[in-house]
C-alpha atoms as a PDB file:
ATOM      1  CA  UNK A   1      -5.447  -7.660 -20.170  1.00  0.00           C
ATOM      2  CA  UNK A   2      -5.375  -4.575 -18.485  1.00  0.00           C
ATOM      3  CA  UNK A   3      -2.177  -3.377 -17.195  1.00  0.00           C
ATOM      4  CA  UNK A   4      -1.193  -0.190 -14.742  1.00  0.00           C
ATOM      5  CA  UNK A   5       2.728  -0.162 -14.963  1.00  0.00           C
ATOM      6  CA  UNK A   6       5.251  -1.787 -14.878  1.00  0.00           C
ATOM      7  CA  UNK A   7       8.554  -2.246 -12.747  1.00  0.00           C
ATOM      8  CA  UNK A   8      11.645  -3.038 -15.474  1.00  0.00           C
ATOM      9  CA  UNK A   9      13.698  -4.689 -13.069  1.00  0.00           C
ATOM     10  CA  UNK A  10      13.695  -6.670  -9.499  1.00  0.00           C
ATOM     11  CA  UNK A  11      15.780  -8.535  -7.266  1.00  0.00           C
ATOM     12  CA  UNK A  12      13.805  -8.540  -4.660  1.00  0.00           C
ATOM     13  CA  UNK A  13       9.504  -9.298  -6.080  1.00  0.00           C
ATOM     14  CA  UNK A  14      10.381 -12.970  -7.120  1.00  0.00           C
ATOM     15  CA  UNK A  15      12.725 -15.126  -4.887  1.00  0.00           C
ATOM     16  CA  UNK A  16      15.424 -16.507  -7.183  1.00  0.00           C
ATOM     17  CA  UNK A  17      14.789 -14.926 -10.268  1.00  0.00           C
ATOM     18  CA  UNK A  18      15.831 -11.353 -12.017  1.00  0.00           C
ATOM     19  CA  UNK A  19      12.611 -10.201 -13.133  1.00  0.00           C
ATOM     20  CA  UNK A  20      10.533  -7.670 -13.738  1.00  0.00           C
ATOM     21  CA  UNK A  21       6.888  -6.343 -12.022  1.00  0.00           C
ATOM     22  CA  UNK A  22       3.750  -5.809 -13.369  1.00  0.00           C
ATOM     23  CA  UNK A  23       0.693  -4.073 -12.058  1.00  0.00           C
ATOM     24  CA  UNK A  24      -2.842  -4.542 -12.591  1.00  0.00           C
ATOM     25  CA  UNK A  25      -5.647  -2.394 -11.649  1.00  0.00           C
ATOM     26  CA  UNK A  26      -8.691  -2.586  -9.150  1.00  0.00           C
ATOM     27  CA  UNK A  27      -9.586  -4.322  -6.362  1.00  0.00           C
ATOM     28  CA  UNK A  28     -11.319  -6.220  -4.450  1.00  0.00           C
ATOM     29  CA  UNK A  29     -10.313  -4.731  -0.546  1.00  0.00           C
ATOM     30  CA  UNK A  30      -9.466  -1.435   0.528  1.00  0.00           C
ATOM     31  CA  UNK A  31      -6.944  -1.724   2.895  1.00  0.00           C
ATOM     32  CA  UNK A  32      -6.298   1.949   4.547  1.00  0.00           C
ATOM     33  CA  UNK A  33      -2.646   1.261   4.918  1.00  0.00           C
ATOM     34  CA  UNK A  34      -2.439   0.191   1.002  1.00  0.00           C
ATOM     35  CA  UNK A  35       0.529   2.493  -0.987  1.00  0.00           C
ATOM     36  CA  UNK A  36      -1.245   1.964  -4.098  1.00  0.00           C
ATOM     37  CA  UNK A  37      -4.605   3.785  -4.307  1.00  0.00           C
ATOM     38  CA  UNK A  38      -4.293   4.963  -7.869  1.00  0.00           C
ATOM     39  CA  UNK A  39      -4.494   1.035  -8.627  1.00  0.00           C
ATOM     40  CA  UNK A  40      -7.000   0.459  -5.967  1.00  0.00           C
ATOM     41  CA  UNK A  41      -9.114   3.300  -6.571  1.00  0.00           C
ATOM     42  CA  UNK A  42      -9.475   3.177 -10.468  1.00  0.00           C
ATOM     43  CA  UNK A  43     -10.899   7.050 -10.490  1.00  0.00           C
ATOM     44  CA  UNK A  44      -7.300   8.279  -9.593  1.00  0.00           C
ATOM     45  CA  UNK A  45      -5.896   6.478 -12.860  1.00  0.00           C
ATOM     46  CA  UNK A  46      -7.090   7.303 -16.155  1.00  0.00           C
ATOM     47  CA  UNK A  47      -7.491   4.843 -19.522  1.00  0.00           C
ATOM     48  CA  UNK A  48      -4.420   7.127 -20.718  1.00  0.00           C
ATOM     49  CA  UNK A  49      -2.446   5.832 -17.727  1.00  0.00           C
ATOM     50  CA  UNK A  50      -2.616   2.198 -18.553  1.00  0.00           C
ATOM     51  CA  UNK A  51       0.273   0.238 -20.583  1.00  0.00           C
ATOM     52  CA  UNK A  52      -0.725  -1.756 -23.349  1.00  0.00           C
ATOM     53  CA  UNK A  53      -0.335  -5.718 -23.161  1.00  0.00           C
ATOM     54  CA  UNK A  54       1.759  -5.532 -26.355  1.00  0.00           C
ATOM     55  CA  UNK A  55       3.648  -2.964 -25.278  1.00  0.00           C
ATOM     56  CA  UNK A  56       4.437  -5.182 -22.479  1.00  0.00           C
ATOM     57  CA  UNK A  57       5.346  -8.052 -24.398  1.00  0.00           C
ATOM     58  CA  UNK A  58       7.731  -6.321 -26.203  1.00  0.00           C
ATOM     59  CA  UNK A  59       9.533  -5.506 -23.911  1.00  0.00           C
ATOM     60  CA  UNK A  60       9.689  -9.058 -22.582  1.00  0.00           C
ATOM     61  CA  UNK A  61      11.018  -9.875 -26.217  1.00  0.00           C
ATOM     62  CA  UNK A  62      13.832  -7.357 -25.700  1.00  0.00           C
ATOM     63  CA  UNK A  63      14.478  -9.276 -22.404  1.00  0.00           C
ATOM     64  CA  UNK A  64      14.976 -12.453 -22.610  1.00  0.00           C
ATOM     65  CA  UNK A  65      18.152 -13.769 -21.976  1.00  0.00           C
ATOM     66  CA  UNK A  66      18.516 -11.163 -19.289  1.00  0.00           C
ATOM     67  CA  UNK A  67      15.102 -11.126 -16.854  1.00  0.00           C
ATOM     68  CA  UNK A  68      14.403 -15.068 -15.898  1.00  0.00           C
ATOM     69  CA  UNK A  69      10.831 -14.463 -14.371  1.00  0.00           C
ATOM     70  CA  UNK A  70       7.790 -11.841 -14.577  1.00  0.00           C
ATOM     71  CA  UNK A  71       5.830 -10.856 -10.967  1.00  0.00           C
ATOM     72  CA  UNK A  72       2.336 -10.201 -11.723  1.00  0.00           C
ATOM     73  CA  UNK A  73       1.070  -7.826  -8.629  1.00  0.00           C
ATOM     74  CA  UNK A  74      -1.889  -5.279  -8.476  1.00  0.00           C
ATOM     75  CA  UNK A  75      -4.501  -4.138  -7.503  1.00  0.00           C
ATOM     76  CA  UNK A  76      -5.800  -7.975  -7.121  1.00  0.00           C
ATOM     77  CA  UNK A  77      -4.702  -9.834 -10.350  1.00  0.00           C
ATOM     78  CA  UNK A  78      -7.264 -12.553 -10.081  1.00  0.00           C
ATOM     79  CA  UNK A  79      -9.938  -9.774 -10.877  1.00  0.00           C
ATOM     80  CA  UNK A  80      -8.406  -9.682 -14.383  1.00  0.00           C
ATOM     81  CA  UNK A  81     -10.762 -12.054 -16.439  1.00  0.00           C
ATOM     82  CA  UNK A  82      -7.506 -12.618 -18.909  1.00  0.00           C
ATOM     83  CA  UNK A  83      -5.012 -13.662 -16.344  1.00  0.00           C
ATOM     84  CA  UNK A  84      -4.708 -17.305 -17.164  1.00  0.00           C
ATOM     85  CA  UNK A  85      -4.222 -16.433 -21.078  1.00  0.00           C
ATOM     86  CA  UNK A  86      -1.668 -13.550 -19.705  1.00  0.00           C
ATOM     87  CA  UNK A  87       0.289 -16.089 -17.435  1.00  0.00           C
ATOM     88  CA  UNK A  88       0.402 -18.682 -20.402  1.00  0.00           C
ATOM     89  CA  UNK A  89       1.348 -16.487 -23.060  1.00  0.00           C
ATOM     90  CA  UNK A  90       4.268 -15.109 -20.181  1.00  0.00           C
ATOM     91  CA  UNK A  91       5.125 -19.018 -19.665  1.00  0.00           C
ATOM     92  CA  UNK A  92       5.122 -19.428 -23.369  1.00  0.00           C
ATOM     93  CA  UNK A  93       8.270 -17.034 -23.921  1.00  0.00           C
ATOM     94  CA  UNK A  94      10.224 -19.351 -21.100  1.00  0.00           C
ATOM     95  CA  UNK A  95       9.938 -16.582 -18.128  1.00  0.00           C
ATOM     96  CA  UNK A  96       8.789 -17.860 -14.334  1.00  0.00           C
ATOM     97  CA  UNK A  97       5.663 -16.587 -12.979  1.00  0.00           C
ATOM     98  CA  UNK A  98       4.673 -15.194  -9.862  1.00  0.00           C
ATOM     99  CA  UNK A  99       1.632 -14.064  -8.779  1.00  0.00           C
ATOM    100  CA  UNK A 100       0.531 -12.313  -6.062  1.00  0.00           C
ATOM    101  CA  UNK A 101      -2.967 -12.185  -4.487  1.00  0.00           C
ATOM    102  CA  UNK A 102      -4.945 -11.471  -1.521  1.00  0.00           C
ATOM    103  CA  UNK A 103      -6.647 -15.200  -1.804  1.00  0.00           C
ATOM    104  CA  UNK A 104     -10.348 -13.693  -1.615  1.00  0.00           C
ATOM    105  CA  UNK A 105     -10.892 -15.249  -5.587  1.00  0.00           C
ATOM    106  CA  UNK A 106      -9.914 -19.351  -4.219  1.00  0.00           C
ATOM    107  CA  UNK A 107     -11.484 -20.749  -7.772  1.00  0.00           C
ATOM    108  CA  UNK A 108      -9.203 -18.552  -9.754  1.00  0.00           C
ATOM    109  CA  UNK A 109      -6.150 -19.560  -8.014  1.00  0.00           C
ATOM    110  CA  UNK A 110      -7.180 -23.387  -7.869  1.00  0.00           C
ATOM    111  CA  UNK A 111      -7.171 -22.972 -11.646  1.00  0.00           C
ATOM    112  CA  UNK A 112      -4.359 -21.190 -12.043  1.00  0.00           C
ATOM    113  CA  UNK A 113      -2.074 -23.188 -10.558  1.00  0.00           C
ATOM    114  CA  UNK A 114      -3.552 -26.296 -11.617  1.00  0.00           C
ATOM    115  CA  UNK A 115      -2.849 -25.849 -14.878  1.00  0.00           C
ATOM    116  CA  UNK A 116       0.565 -24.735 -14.129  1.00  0.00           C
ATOM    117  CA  UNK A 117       0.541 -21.485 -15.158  1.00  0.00           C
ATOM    118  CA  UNK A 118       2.610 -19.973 -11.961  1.00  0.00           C
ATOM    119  CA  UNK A 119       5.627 -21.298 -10.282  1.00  0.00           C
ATOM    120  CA  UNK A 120       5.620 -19.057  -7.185  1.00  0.00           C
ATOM    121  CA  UNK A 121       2.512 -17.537  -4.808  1.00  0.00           C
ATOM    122  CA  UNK A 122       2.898 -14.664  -2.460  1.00  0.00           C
ATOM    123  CA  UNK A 123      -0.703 -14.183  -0.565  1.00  0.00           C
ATOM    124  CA  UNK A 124      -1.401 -11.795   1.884  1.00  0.00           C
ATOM    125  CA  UNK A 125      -3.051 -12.630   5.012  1.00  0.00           C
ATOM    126  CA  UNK A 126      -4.327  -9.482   6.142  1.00  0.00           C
ATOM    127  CA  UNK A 127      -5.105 -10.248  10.300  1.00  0.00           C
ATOM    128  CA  UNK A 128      -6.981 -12.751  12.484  1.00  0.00           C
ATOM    129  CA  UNK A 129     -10.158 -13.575  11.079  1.00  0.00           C
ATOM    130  CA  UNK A 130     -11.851 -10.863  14.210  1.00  0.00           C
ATOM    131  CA  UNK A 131     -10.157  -7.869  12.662  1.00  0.00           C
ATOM    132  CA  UNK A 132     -10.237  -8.915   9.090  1.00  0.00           C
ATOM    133  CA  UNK A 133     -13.363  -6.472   7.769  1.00  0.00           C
ATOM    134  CA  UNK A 134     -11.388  -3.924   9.849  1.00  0.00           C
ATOM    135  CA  UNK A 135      -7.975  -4.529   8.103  1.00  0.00           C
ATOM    136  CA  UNK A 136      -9.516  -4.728   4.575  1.00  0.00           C
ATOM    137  CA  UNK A 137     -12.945  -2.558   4.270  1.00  0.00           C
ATOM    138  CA  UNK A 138     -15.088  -5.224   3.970  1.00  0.00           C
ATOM    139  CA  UNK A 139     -18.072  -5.792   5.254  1.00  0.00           C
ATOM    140  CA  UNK A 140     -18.774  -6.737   9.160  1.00  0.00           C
ATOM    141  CA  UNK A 141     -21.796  -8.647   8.170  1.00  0.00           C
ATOM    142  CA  UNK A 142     -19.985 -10.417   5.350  1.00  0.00           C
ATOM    143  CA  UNK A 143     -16.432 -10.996   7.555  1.00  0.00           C
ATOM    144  CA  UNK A 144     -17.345 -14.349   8.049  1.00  0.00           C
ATOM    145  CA  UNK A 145     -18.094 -15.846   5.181  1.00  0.00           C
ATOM    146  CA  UNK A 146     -15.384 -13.909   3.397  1.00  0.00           C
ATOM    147  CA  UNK A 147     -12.600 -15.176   5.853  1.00  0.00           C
ATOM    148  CA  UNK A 148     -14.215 -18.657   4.870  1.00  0.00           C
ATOM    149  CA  UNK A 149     -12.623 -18.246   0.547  1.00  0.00           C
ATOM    150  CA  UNK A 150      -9.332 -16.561   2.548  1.00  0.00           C
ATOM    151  CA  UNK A 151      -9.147 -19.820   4.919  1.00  0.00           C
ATOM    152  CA  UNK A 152     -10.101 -21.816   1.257  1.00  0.00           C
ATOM    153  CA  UNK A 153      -7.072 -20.325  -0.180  1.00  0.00           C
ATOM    154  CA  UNK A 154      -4.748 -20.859   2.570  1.00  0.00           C
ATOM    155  CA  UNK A 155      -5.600 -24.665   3.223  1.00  0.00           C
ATOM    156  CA  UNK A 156      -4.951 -24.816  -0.893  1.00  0.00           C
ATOM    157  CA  UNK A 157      -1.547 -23.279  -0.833  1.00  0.00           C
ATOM    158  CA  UNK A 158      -0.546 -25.287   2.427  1.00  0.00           C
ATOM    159  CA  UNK A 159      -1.044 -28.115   0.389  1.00  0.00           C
ATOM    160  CA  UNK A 160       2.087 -27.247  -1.612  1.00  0.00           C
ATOM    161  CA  UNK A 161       0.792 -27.353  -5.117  1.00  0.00           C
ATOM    162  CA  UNK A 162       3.170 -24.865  -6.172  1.00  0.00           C
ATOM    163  CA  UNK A 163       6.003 -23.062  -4.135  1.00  0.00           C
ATOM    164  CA  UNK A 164       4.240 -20.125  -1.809  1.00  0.00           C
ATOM    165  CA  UNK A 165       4.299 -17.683   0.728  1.00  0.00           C
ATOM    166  CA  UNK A 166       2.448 -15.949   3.462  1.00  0.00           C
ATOM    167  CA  UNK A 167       2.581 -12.373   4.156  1.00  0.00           C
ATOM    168  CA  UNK A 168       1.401 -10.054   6.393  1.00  0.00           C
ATOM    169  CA  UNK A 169       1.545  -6.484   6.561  1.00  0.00           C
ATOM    170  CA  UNK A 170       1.885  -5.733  10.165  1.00  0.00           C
ATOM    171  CA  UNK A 171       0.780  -2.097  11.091  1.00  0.00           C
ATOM    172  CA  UNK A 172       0.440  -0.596  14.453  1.00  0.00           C
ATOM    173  CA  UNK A 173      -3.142   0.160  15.569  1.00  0.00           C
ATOM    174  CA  UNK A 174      -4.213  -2.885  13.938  1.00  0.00           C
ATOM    175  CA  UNK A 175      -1.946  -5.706  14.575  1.00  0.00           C
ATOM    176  CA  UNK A 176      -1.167  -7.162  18.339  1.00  0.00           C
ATOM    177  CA  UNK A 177       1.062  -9.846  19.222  1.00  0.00           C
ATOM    178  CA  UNK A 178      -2.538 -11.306  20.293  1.00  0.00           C
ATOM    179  CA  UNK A 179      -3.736 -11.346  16.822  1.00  0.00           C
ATOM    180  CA  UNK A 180       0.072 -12.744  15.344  1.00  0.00           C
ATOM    181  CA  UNK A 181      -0.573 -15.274  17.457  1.00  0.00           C
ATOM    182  CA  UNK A 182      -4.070 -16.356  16.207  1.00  0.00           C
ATOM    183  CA  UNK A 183      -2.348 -16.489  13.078  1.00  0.00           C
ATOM    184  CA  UNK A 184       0.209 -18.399  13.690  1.00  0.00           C
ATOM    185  CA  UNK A 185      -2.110 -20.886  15.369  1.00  0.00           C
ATOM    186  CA  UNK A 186      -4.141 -21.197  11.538  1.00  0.00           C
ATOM    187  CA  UNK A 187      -0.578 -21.065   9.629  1.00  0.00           C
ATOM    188  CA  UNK A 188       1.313 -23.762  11.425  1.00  0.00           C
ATOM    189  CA  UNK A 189       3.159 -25.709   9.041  1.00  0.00           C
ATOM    190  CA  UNK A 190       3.367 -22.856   6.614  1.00  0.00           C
ATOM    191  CA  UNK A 191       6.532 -23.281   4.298  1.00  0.00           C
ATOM    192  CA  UNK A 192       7.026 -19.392   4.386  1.00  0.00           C
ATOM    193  CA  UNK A 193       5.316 -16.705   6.383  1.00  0.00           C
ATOM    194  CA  UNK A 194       6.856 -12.706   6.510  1.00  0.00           C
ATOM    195  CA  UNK A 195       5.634 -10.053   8.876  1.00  0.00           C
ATOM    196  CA  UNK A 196       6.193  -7.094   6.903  1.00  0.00           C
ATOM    197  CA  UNK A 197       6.874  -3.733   8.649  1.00  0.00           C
ATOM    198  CA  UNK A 198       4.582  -0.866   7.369  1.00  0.00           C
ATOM    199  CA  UNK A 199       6.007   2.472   6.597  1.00  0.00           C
ATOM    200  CA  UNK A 200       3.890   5.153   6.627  1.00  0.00           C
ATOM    201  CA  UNK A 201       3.671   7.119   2.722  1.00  0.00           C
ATOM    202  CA  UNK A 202       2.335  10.301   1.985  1.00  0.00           C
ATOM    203  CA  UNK A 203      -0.564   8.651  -0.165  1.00  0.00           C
ATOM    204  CA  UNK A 204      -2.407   5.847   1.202  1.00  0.00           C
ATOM    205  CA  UNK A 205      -5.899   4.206   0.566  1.00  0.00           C
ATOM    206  CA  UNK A 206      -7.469   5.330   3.479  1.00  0.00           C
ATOM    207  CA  UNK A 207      -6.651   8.726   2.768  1.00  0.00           C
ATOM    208  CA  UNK A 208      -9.667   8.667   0.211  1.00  0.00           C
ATOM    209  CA  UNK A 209     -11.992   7.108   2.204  1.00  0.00           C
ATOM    210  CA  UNK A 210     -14.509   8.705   4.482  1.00  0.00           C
ATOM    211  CA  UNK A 211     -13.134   7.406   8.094  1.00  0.00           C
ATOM    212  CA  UNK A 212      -9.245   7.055   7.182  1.00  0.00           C
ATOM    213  CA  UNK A 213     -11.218   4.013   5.448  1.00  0.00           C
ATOM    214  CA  UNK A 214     -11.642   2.662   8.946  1.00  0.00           C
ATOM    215  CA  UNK A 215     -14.799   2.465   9.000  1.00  0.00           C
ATOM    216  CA  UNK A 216     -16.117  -0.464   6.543  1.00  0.00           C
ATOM    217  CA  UNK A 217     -16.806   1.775   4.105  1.00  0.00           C
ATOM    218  CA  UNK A 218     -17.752  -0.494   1.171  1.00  0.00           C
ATOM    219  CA  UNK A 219     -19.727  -2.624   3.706  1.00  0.00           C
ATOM    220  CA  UNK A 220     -22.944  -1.245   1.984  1.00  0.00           C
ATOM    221  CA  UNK A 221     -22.394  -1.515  -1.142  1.00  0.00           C
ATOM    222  CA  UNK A 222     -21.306  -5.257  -0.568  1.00  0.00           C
ATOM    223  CA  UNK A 223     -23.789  -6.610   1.399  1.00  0.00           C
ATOM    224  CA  UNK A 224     -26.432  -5.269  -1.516  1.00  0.00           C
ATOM    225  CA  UNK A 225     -24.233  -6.877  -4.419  1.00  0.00           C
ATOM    226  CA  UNK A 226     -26.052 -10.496  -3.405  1.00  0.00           C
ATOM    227  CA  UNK A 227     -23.751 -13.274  -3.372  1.00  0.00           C
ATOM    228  CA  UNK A 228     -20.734 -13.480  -5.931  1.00  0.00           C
ATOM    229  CA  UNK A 229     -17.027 -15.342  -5.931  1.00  0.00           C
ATOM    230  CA  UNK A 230     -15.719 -14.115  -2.724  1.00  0.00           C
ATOM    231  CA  UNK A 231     -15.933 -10.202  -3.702  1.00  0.00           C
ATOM    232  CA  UNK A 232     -15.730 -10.978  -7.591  1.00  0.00           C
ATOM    233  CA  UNK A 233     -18.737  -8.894  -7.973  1.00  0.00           C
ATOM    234  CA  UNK A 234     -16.819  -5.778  -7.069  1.00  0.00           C
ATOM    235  CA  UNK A 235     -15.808  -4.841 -10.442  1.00  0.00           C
ATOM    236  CA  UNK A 236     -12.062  -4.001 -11.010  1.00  0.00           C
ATOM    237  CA  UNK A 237     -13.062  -0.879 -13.212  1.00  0.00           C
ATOM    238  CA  UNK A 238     -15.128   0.365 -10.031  1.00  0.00           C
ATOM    239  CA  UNK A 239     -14.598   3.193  -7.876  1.00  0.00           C
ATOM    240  CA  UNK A 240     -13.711   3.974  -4.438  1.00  0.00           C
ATOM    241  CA  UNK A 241     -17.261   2.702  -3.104  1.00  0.00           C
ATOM    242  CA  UNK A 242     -17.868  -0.109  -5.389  1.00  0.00           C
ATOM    243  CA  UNK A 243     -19.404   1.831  -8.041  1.00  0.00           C
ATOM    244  CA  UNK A 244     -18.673   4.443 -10.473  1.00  0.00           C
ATOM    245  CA  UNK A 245     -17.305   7.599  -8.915  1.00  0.00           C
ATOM    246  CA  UNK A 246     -14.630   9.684  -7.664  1.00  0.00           C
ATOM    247  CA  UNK A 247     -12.836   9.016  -4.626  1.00  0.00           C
ATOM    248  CA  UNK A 248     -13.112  11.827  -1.796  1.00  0.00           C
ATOM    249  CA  UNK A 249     -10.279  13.761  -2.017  1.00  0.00           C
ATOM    250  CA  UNK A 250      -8.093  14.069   1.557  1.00  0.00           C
ATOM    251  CA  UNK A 251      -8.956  17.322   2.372  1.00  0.00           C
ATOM    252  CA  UNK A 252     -12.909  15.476   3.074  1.00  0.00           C
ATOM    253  CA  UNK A 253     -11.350  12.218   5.403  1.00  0.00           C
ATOM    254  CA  UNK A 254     -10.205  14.044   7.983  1.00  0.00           C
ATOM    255  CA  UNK A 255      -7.167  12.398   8.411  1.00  0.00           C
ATOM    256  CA  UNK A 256      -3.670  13.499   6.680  1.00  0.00           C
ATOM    257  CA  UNK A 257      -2.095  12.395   3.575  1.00  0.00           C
ATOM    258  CA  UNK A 258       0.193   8.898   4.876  1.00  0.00           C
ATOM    259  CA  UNK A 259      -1.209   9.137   8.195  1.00  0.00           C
ATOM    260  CA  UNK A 260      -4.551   7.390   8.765  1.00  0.00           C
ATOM    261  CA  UNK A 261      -5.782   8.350  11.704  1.00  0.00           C
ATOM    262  CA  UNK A 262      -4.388   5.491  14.485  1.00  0.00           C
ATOM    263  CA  UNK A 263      -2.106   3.840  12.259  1.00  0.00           C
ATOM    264  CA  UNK A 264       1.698   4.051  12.409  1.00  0.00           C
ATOM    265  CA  UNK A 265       4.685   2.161  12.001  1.00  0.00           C
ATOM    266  CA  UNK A 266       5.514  -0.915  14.333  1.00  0.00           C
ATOM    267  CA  UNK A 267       8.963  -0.476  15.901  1.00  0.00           C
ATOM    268  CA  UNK A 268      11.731  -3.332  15.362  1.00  0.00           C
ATOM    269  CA  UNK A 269      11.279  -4.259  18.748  1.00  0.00           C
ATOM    270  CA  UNK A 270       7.290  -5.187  18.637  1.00  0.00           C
ATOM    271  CA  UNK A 271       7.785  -6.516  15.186  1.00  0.00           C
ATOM    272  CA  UNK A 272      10.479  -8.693  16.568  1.00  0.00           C
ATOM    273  CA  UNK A 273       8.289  -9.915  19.574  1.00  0.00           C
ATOM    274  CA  UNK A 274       5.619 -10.595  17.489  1.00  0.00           C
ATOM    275  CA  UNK A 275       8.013 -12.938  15.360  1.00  0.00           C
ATOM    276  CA  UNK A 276       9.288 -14.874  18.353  1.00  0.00           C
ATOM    277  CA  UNK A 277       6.159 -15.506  19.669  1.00  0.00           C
ATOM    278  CA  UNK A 278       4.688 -16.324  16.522  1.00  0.00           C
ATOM    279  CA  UNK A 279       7.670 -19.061  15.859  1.00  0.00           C
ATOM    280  CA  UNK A 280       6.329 -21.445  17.786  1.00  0.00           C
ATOM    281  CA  UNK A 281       3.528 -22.383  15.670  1.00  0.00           C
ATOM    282  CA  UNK A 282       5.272 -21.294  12.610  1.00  0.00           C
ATOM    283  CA  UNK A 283       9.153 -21.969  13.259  1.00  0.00           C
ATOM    284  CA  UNK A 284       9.612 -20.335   9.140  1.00  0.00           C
ATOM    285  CA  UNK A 285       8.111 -17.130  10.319  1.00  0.00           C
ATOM    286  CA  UNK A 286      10.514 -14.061   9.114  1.00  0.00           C
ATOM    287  CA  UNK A 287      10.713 -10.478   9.366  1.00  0.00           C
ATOM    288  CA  UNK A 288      10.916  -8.388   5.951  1.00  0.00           C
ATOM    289  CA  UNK A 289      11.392  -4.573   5.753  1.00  0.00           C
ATOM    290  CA  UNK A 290      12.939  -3.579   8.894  1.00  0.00           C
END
């Protein structure tokens, strides 16, 4: 299992539980707005940079009886091919689970909850289905049928197999209360949903991509992968473009480090409107990071 870091202590990553975080690298979007390009972008983090699983699990060891659960974020932890064995062996030393995940890898979830391996599942739902390749980097030509395993995802989770949540990462310049709205419309009934206030950071995805990474960068190297699980074929030890390589450094993207071209914080105000209006499809909806 490969593993980028971890997080030794958290409140706040797994509701009800004192646990700790840990990252995995690569994958499968590229989300401009994303604070984690040195996991997204595997170029920026080097085989030296990576913490080894036993290393891990020692710690764990030295923990029990103090942390009560382990949050398994990335990167996209469903492009790990040893994430069931991972969860079990976590499961196995009597620590809660949670997973997070984008939803674009549906089979992989379906499995992993189905053979109880997670208690708890936090998916992000980027945008309306029209803005998804926009939101994410994928594709235009593949939106739809990509927004087809998020939907997949989504209708599994609603089906309360396991205790979830909904996220989404609202960011000004590419969220409207317009496209809240359509949301809301395909998450009514949700047990949880969040709208999540972005913050602008000095390094962001998009600040590596050609475009501020607006521009569906990895569209091409995508739509000439041929079909695969929902972006599975975009390897997690690939680079910035979907193949080996290094990422352009921000000097070449023409847009400045933490401030993608367009993008910006929402104020409390739109955030809040966006929340009220969304509430009456989805009377859980919530506000987180304001």
């Amino acid at each position: 299992m490969r593993l980028a870091g971890l997080q030794k202590l958290t409140l706040l990553d797994f509701p009800g539980q004192i646990a700790c975080t840990v990252f995995t690298p690569g994958c499968n979007l590229r989300c401009p707005f994303c604070h984690n390009p040195d996991l997204v972008l595997p170029p920026l983090l080097s085989e030296e940079d990576l913490l080894p699983e036993e290393t891990f699990f020692d710690f764990l060891q030295k923990r029990k009886g103090k942390l009560t659960g382990v949050a398994v974020t990335g990167g996209e932890p469903t492009l790990q091919p040893d994430l069931p064995r991972f969860l079990a062996r976590i499961r196995e030393m009597g620590f809660g689970v949670k997973l997070d995940t984008n939803g674009f890898r549906p089979q992989i979830l379906k499995e992993i909850v189905n053979a109880g391996l997670v208690d708890y599942v936090a998916m992000d739902v980027k945008n309306c289905p029209g803005k998804y390749a926009l939101t994410t980097g994928i594709p235009v030509k593949r939106a739809g049928e990509l927004w087809n395993t998020v939907l997949e995802s989504i209708f599994f989770l609603m089906e309360r197999h396991v205790a979830y949540e909904f996220r989404t990462t609202v960011v000004g310049g590419l969220h409207t209360t317009d496209d809240i709205l359509q949301l809301a419309q395909l998450l009514r009934g949700a047990d949880q949903w969040f709208l999540q206030q972005y913050h602008p950071a000095d390094d962001v995805v998009g600040d590596f991509l050609p475009n501020g990474g607006l521009g569906g960068f990895v569209g091409d190297v995508l739509s000439n992968a041929g079909s695969g699980d929902a972006m599975g074929d975009f390897s997690p030890n690939a680079g910035s473009n979907g193949v080996q390589g290094d990422p352009l450094p921000p000097s070449e993207t023409g847009s400045e480090p933490g401030s993608v071209q367009g993008l910006y914080e929402p104020s409390v105000q739109m955030l809040e409107e966006m929340r009220r209006e969304a509430s009456v499809y989805v009377p859980s909806v919530r506000t987180r990071g304001i």
